[in-house]
C-alpha atoms as a PDB file:
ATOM      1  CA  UNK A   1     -25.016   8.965  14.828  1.00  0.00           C
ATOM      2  CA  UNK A   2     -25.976  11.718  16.822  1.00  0.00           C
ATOM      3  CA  UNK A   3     -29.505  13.311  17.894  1.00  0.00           C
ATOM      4  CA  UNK A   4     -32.026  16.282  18.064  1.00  0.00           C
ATOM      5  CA  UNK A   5     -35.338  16.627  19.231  1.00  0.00           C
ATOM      6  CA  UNK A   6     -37.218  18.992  17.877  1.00  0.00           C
ATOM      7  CA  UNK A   7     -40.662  21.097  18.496  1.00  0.00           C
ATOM      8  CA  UNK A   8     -42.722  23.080  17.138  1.00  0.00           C
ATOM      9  CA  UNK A   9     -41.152  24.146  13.747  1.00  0.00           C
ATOM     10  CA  UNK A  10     -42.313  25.716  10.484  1.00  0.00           C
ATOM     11  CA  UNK A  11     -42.129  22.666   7.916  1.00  0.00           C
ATOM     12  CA  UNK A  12     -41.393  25.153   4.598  1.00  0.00           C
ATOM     13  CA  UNK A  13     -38.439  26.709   7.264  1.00  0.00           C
ATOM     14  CA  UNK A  14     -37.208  23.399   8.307  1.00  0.00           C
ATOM     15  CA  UNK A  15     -37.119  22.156   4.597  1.00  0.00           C
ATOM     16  CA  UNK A  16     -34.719  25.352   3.715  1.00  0.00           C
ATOM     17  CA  UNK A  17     -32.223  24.315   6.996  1.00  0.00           C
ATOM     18  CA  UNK A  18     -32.438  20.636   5.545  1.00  0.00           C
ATOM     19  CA  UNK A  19     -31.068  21.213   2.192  1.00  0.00           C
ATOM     20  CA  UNK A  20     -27.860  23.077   3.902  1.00  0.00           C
ATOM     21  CA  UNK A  21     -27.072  19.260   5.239  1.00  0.00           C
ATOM     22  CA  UNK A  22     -24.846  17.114   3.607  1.00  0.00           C
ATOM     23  CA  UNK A  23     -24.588  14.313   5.074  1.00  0.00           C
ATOM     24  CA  UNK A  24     -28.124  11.639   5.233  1.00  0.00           C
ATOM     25  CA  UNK A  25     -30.684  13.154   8.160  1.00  0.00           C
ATOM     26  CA  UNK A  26     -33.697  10.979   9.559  1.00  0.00           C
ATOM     27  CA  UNK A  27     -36.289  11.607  11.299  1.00  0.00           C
ATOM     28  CA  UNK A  28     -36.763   8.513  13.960  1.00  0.00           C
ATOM     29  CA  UNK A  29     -40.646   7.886  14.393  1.00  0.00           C
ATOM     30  CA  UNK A  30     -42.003   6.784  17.767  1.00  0.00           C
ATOM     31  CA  UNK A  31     -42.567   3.629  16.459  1.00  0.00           C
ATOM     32  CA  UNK A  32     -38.852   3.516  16.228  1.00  0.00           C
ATOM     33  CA  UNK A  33     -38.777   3.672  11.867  1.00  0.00           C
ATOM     34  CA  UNK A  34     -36.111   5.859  10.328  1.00  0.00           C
ATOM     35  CA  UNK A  35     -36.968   7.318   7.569  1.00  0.00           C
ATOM     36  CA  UNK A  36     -34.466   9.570   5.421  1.00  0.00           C
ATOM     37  CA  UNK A  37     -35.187  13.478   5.391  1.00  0.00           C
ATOM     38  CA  UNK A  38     -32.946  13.789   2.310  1.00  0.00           C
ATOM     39  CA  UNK A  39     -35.892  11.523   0.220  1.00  0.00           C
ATOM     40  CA  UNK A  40     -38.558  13.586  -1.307  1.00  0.00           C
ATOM     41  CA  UNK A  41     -40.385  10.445  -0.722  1.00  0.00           C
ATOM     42  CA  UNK A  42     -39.440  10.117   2.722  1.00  0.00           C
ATOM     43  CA  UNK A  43     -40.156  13.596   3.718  1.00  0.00           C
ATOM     44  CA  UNK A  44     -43.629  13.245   2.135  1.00  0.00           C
ATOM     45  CA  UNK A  45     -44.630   9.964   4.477  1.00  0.00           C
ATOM     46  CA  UNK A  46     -42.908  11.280   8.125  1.00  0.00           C
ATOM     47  CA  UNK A  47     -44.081  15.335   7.544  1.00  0.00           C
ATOM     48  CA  UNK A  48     -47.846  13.805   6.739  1.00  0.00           C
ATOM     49  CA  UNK A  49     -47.644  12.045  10.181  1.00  0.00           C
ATOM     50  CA  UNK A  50     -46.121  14.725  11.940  1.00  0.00           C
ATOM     51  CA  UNK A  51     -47.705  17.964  10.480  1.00  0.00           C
ATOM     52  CA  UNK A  52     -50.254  19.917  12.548  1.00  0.00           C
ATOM     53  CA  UNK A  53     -51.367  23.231  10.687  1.00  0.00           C
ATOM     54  CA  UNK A  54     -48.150  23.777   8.320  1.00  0.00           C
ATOM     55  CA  UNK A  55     -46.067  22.982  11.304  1.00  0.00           C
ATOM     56  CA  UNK A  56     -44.658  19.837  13.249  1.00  0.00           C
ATOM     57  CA  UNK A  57     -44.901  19.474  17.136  1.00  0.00           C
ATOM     58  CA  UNK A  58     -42.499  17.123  17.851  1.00  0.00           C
ATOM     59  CA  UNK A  59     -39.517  15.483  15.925  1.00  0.00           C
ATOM     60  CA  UNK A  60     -36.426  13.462  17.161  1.00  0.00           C
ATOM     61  CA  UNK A  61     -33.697  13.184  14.065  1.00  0.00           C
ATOM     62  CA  UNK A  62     -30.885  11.704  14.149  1.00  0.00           C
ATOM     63  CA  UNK A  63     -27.791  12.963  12.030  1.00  0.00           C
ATOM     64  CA  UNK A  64     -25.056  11.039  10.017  1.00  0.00           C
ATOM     65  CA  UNK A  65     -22.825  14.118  10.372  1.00  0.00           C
ATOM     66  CA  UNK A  66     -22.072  15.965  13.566  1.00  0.00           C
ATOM     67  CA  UNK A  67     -21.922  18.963  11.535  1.00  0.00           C
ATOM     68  CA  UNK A  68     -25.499  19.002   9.913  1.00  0.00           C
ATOM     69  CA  UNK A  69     -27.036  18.212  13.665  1.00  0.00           C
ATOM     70  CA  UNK A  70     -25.321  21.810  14.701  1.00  0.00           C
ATOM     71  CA  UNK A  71     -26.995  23.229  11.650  1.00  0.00           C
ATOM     72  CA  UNK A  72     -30.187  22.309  12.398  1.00  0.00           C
ATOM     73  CA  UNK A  73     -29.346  23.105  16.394  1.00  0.00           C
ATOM     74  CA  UNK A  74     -28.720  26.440  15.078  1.00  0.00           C
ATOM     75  CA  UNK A  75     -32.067  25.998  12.972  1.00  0.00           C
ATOM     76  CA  UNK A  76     -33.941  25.394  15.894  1.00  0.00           C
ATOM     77  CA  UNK A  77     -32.007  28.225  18.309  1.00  0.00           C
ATOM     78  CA  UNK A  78     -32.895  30.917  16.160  1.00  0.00           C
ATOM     79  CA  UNK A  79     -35.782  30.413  14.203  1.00  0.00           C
ATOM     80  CA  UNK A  80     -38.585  32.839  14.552  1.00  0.00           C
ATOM     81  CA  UNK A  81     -41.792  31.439  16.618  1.00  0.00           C
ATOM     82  CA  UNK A  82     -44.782  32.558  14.348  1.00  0.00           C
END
C-alpha cells in the first residue's frame, strides 16, 4: 500500500479524480479507521467528518495501486485553488 496526504481540496473535484482509480482507495482517519473511497457509503461517513465549506482540509489515503496514488498526485499538483 502506498500513501498521500492531502489538503485543502474541492470534494465535487476530488470525487471526479476518484472515479479515474481502479484499484480500492481509503482514506485513513486519525483515529487510524480505513474506510474505502470507492463506497458511496464510505465516502458519505469520512467526507462528513472531513468537509469544511464544500472542501476538505486535510486527508491521508492510502492506495491499493501505485498507479491510482500518481493519479490523484497529479490530482492534487494541478488542481486549481478556488
Amino acid at each position: 500500500m502506498s500513501y498521500l496526504d492531502m489538503q485543502k481540496f474541492d470534494v465535487r473535484a476530488f470525487n471526479e479524480a476518484l472515479c479515474a482509480c481502479t484499484g480500492d482507495v481509503f482514506i485513513v482517519t486519525e483515529e487510524g479507521d480505513r474506510l474505502n473511497l470507492k463506497s458511496k457509503l464510505c465516502q458519505l461517513i469520512g467526507f462528513t467528518h472531513l468537509i469544511d465549506g464544500g472542501r476538505i482540509e486535510r486527508a491521508r489515503l492510502e492506495f491499493a495501486e501505485e498507479d491510482d496514488r500518481k493519479k490523484m498526485l497529479r490530482f492534487a499538483l494541478l488542481r486549481e485553488e478556488g
